[in-house]
N, C-alpha and C. Protein backbone atom coordinates (compact mmCIF):
# COMPACT_ATOMS: atom_id res chain seq x y z
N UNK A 1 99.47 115.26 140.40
CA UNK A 1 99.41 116.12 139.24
C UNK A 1 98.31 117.15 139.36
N UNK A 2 97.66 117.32 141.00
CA UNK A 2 96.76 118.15 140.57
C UNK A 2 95.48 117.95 139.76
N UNK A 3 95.07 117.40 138.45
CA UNK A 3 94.30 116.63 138.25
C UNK A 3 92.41 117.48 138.57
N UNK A 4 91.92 117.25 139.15
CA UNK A 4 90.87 117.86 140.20
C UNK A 4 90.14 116.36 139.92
N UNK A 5 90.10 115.33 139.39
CA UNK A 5 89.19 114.10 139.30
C UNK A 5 88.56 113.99 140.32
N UNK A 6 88.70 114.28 141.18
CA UNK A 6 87.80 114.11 142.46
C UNK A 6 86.61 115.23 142.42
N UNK A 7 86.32 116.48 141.72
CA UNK A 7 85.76 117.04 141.64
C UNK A 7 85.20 116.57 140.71
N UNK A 8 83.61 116.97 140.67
CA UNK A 8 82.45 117.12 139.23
C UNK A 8 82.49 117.97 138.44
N UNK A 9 82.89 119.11 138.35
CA UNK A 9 83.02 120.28 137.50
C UNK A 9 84.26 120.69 136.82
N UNK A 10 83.88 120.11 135.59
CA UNK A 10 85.06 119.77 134.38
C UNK A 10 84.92 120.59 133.55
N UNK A 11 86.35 121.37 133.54
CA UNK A 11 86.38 122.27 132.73
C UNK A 11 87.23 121.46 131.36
N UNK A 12 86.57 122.00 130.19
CA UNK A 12 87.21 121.33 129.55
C UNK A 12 88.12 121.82 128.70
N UNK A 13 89.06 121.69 128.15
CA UNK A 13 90.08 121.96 127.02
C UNK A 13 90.44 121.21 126.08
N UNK A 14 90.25 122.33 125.12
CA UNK A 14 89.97 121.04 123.71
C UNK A 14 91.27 121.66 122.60
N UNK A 15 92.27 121.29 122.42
CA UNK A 15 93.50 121.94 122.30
C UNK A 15 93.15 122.55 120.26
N UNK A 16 93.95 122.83 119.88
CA UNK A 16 93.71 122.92 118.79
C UNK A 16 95.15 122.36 117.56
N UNK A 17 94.83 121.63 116.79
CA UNK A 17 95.87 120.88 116.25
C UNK A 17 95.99 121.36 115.05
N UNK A 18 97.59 120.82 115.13
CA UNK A 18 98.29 121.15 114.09
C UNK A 18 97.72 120.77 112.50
N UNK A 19 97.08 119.56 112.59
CA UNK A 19 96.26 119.28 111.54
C UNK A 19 95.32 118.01 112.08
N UNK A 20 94.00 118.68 111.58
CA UNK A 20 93.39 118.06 112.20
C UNK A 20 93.35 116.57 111.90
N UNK A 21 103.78 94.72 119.59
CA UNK A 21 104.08 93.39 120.45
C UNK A 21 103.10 93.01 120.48
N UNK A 22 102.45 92.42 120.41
CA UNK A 22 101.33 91.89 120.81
C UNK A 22 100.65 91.90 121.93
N UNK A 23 99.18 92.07 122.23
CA UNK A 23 98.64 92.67 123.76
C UNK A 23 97.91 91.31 123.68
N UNK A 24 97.65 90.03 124.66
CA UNK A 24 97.02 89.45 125.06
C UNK A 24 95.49 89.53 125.00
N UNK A 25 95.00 90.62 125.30
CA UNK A 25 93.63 90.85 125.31
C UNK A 25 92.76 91.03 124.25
N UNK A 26 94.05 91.30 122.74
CA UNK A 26 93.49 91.89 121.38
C UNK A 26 94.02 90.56 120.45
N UNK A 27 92.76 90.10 120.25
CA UNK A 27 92.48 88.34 119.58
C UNK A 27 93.27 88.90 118.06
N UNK A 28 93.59 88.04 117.79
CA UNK A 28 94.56 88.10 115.94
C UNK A 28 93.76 88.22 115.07
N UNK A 29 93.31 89.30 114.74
CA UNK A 29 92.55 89.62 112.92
C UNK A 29 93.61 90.06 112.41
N UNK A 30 93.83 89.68 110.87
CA UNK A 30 94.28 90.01 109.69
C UNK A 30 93.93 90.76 109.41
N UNK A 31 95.04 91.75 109.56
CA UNK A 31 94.50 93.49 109.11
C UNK A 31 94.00 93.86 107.90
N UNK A 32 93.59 92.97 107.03
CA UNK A 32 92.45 93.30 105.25
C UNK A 32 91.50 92.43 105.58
N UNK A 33 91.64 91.57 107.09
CA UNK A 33 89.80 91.10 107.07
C UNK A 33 89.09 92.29 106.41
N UNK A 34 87.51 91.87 105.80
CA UNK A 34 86.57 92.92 105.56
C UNK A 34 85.85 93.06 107.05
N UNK A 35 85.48 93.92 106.94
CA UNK A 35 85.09 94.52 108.27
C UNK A 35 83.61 95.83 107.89
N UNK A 36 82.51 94.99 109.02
CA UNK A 36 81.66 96.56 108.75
C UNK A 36 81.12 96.93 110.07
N UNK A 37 81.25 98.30 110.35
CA UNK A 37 80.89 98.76 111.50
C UNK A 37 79.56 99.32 111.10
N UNK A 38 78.22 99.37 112.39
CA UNK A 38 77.19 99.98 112.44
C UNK A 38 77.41 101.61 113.44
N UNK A 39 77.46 102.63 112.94
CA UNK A 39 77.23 103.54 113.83
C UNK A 39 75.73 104.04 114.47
N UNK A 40 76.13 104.57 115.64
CA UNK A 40 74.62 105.04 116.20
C UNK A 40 74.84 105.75 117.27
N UNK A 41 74.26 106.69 117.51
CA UNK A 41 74.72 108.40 118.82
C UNK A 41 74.73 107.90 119.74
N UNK A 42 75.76 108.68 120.49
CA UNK A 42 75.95 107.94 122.14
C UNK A 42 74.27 108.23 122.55
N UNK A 43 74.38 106.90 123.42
CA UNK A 43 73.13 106.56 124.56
C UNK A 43 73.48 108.01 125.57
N UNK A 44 72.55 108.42 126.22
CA UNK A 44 73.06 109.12 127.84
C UNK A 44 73.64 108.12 128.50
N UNK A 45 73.73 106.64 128.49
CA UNK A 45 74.68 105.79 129.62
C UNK A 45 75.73 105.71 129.47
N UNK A 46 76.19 106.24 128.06
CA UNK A 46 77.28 105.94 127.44
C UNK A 46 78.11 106.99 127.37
N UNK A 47 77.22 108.40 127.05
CA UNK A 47 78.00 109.60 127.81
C UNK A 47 78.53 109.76 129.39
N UNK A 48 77.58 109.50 129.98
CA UNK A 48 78.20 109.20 130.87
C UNK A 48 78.73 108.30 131.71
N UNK A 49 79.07 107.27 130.67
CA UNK A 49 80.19 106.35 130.79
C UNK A 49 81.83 107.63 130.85
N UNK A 50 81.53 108.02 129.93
CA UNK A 50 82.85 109.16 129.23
C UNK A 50 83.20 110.16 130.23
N UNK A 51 81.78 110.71 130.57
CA UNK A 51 81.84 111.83 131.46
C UNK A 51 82.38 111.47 132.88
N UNK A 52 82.20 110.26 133.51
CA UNK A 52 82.99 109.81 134.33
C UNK A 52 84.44 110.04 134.80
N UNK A 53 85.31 110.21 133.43
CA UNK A 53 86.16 110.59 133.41
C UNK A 53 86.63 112.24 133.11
N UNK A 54 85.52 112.93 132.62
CA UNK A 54 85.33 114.12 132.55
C UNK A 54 85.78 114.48 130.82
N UNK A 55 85.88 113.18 130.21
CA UNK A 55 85.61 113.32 128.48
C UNK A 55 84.35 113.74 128.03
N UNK A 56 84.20 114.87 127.47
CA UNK A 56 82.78 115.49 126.74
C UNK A 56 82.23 115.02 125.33
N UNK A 57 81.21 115.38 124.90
CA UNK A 57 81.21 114.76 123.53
C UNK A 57 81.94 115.73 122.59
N UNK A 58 82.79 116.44 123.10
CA UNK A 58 83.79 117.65 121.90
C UNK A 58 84.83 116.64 121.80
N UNK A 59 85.32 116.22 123.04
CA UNK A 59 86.49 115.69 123.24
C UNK A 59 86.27 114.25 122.03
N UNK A 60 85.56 113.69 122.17
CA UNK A 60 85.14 112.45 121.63
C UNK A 60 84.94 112.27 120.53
N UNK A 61 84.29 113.53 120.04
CA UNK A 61 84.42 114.41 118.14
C UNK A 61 85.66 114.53 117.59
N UNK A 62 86.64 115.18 118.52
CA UNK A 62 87.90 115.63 118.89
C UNK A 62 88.98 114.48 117.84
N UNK A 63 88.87 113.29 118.72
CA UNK A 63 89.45 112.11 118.87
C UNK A 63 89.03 111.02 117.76
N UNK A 64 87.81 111.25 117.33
CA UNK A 64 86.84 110.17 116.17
C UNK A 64 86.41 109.19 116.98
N UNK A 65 85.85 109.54 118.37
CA UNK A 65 85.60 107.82 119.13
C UNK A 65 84.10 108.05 118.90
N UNK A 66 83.70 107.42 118.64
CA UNK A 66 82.45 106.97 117.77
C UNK A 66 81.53 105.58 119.08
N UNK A 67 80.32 105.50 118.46
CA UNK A 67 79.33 104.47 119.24
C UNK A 67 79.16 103.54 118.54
N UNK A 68 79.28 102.09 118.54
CA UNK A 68 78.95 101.52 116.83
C UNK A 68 77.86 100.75 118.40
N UNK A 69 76.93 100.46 116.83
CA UNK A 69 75.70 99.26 117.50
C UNK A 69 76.11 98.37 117.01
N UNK A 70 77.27 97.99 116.03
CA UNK A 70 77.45 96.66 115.73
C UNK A 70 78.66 96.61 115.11
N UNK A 71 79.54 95.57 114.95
CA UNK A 71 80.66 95.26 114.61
C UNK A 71 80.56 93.71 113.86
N UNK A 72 81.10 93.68 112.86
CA UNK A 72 81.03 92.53 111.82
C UNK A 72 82.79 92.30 111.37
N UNK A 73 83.12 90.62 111.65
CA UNK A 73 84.60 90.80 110.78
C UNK A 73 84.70 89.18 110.60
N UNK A 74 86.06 88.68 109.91
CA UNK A 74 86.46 87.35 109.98
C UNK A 74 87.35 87.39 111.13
N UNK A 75 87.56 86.14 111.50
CA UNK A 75 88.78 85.89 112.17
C UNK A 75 89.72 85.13 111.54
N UNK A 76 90.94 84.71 112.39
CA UNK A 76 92.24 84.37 111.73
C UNK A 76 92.12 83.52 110.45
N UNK A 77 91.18 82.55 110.69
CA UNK A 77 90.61 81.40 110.46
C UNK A 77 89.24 81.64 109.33
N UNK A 78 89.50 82.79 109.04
CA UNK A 78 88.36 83.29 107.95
C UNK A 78 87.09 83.07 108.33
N UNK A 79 86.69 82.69 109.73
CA UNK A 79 85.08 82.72 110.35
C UNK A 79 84.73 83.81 110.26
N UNK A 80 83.28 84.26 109.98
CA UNK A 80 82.37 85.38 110.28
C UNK A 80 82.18 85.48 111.82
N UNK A 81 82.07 86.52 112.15
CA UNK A 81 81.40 86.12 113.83
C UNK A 81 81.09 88.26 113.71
N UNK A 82 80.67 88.54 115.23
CA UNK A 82 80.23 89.90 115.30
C UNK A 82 79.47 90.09 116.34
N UNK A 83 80.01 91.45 116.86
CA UNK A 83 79.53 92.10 118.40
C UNK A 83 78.43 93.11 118.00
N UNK A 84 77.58 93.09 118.91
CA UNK A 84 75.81 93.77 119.07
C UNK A 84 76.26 94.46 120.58
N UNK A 85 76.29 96.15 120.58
CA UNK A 85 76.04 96.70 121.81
C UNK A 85 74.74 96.83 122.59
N UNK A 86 74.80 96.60 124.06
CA UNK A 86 73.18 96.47 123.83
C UNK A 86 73.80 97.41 125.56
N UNK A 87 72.49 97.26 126.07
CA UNK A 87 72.92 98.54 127.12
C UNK A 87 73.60 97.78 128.43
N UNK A 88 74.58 96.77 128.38
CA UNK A 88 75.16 95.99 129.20
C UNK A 88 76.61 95.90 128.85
N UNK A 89 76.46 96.50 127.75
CA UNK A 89 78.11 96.19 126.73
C UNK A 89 78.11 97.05 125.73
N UNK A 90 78.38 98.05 126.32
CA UNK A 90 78.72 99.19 125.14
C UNK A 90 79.82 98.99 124.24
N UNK A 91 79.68 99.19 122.74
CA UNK A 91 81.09 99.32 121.56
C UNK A 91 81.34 100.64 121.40
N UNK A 92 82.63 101.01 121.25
CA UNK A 92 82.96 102.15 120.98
C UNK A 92 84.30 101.82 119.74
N UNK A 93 84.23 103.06 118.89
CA UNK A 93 85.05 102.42 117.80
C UNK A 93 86.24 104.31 117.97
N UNK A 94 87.84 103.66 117.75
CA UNK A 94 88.48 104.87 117.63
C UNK A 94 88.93 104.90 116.11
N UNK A 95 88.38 105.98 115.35
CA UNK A 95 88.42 105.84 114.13
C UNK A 95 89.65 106.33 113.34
N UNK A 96 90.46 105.47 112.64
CA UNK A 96 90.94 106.11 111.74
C UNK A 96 91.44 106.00 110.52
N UNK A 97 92.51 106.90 109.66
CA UNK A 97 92.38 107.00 108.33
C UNK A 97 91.57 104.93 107.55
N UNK A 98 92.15 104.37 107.85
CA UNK A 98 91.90 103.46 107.31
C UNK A 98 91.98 101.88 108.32
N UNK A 99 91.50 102.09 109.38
CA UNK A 99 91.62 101.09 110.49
C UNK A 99 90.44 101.91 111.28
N UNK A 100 90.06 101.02 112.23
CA UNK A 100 89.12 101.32 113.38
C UNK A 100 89.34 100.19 114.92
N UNK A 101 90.11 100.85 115.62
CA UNK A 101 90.06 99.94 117.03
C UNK A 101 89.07 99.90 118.03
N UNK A 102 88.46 98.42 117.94
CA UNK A 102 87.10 98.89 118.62
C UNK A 102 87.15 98.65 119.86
N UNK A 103 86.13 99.25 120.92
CA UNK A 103 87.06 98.83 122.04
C UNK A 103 85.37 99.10 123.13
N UNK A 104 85.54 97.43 123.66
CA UNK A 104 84.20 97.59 124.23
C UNK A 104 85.22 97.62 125.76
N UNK A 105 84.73 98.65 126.81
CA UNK A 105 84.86 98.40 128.24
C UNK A 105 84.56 97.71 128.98
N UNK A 106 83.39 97.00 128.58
CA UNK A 106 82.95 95.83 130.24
C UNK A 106 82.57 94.84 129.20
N UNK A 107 83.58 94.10 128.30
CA UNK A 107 83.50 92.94 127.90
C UNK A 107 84.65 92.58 128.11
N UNK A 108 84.62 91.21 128.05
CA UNK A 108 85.57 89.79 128.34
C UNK A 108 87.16 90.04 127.22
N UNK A 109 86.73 90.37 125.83
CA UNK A 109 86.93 90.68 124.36
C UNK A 109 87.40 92.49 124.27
N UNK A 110 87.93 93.23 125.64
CA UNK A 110 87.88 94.35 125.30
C UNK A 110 88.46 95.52 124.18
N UNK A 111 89.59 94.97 122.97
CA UNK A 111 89.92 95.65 122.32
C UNK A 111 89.97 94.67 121.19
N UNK A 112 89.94 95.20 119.81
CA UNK A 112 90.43 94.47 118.31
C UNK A 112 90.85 95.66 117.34
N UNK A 113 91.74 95.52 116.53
CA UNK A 113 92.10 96.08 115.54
C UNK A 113 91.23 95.51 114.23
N UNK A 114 91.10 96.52 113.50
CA UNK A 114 90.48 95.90 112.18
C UNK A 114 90.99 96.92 111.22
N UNK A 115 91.09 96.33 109.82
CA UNK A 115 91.62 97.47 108.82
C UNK A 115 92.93 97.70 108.66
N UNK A 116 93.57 98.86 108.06
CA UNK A 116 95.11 98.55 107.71
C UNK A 116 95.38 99.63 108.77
N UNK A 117 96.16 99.21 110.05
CA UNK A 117 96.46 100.16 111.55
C UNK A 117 98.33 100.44 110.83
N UNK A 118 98.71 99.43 109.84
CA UNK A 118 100.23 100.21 109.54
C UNK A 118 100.71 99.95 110.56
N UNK A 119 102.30 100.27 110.92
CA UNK A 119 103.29 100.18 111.31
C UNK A 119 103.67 100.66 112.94
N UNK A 120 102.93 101.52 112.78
CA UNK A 120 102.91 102.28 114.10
C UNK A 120 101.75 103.20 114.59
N UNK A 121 100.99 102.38 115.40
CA UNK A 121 99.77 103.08 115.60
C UNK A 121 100.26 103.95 117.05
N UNK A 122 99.70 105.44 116.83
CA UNK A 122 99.45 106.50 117.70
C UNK A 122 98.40 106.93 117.89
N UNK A 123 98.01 106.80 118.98
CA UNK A 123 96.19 107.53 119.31
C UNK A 123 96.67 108.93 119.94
N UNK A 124 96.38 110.25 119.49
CA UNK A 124 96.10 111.41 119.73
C UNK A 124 97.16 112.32 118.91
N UNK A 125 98.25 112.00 118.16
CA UNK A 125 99.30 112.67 117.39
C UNK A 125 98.48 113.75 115.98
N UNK A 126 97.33 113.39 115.85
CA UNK A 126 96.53 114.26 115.31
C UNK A 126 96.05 115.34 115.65
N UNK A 127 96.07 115.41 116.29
CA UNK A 127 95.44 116.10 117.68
C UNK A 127 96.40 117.40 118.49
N UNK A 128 97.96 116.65 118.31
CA UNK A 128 98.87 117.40 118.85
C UNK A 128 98.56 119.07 118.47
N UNK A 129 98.90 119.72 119.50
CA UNK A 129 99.37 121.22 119.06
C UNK A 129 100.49 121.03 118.75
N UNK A 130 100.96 122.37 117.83
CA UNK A 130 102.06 122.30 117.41
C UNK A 130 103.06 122.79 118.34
N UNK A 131 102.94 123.13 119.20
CA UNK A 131 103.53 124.25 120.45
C UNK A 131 103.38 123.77 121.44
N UNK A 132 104.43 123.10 122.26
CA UNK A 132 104.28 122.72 124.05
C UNK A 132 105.54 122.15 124.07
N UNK A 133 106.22 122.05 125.38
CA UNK A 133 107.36 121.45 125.97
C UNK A 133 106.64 120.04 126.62
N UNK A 134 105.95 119.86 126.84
CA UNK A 134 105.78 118.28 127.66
C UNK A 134 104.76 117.59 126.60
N UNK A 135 105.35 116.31 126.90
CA UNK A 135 103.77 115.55 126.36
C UNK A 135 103.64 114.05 127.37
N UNK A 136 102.83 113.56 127.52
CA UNK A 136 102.33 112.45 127.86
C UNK A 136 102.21 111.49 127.65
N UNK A 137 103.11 110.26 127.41
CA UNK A 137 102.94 108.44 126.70
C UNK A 137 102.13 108.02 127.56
N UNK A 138 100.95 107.70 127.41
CA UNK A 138 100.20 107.13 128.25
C UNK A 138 100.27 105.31 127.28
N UNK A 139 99.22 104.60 128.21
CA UNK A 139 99.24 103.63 127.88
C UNK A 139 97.36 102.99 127.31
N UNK A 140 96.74 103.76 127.04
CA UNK A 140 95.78 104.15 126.47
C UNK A 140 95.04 105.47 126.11
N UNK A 141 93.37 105.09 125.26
CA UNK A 141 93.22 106.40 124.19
C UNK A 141 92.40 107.20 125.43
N UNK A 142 91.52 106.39 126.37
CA UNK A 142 91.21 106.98 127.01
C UNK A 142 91.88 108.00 128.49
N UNK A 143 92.70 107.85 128.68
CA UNK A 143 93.77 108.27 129.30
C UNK A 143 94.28 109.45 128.66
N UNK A 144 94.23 109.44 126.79
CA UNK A 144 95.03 110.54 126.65
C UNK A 144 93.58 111.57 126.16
N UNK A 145 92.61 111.20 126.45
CA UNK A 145 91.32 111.88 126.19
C UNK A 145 91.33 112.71 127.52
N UNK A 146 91.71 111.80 128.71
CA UNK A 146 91.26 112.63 130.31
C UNK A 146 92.31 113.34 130.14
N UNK A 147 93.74 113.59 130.09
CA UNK A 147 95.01 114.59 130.06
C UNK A 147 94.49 115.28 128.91
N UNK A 148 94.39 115.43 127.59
CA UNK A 148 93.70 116.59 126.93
C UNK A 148 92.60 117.62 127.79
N UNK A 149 91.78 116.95 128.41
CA UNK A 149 90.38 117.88 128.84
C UNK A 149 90.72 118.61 130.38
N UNK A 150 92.20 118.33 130.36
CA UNK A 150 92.92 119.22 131.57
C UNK A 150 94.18 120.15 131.07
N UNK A 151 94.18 119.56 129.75
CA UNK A 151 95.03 121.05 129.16
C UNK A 151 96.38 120.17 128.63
N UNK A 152 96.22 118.94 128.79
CA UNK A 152 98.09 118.33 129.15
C UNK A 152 97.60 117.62 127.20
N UNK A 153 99.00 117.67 127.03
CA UNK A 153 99.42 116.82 125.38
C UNK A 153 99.46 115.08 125.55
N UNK A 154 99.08 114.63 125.06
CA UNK A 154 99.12 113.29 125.16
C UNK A 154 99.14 112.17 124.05
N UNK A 155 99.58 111.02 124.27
CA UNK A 155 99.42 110.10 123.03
C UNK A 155 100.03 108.55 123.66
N UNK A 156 99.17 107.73 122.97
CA UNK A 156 99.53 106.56 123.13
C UNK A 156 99.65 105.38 122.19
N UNK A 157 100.29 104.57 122.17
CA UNK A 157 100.88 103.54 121.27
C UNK A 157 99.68 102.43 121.64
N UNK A 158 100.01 101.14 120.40
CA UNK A 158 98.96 100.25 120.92
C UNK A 158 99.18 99.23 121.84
N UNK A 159 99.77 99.70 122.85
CA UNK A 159 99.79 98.87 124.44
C UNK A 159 101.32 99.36 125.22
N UNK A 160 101.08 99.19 126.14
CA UNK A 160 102.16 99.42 127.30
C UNK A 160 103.33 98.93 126.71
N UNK A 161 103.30 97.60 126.00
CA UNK A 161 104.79 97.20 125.07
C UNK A 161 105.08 97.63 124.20
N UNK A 162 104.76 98.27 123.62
CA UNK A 162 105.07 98.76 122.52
C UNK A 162 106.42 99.39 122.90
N UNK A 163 107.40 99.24 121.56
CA UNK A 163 108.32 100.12 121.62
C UNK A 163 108.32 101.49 120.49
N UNK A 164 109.14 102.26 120.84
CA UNK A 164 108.80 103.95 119.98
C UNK A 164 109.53 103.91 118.60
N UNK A 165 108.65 104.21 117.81
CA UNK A 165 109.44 104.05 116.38
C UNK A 165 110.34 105.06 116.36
N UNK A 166 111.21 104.79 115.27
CA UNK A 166 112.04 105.81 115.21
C UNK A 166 112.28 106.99 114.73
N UNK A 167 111.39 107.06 113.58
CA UNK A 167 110.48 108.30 113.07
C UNK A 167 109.87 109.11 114.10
């Protein structure tokens, strides 16, 4: 695809929008657990965690992916429990209207839903321009963060199984 990932010098493109199954790895919360997230500004390790992939902090504004220092919820089973980022295990939260998927990278625990995610979750359909012939199903948010910052449309469901609503 062309791509340039092999290069360091990322140009970026930040499009402008129209308005602004179960996955194994994502443990079962009850989507009205209460839930409280701590926010706090990306670290520099954490940018360039992002930048790695050549995601900027526009792109990341862009998208609502956020830094939390802490994550608080019940589980199935109505236990309290809760994740602390510390500089070994970064949290990152993708925010939206009324849900937040948090999603740490180099933990054991890497994704959870919390909040009301509804029927059919799409990561980047906000985002869409209103104008293009192609778009991109990827199979994650970060994936459709790296195809945005090369110009391409993108969006993804919440896991590779998912099937496409019909709406």
């Amino acid at each position: 695809m062309s791509l340039g990932l092999d290069n360091s010098d990322y140009t970026t493109y930040i499009p402008q929008s129209a308005s602004q199954k179960n996955n194994p790895t994502i443990p079962e919360l009850s989507q009205n657990k209460p839930y409280t997230i701590i926010q706090h500004r990306f670290t520099q390790k954490e940018l360039d965690f992002w930048m790695q992939s050549g995601i900027t902090p526009e792109i990341l504004k862009l998208y609502k992916a956020v830094s939390l220092k802490e994550f608080r919820s019940e589980n199935k089973d109505g236990k309290p429990f809760f994740y602390t980022s510390s500089e070994s295990e970064s949290i990152f939260g993708y925010m939206g209207k009324r849900y937040v998927k948090i999603y740490r990278p180099f933990s054991e625990v890497r994704f959870l839903y919390v909040g009301n995610i509804g029927d059919s979750y799409c990561f980047g359909q906000e985002q869409l321009s209103a104008k293009g012939d192609t778009l991109f199903i990827t199979g994650g948010e970060k994936v459709v963060m790296i195809l945005t910052t090369h110009g391409f449309h993108a969006i993804c469901f919440n896991s590779e199984t998912s099937s496409f609503p019909q709406e």
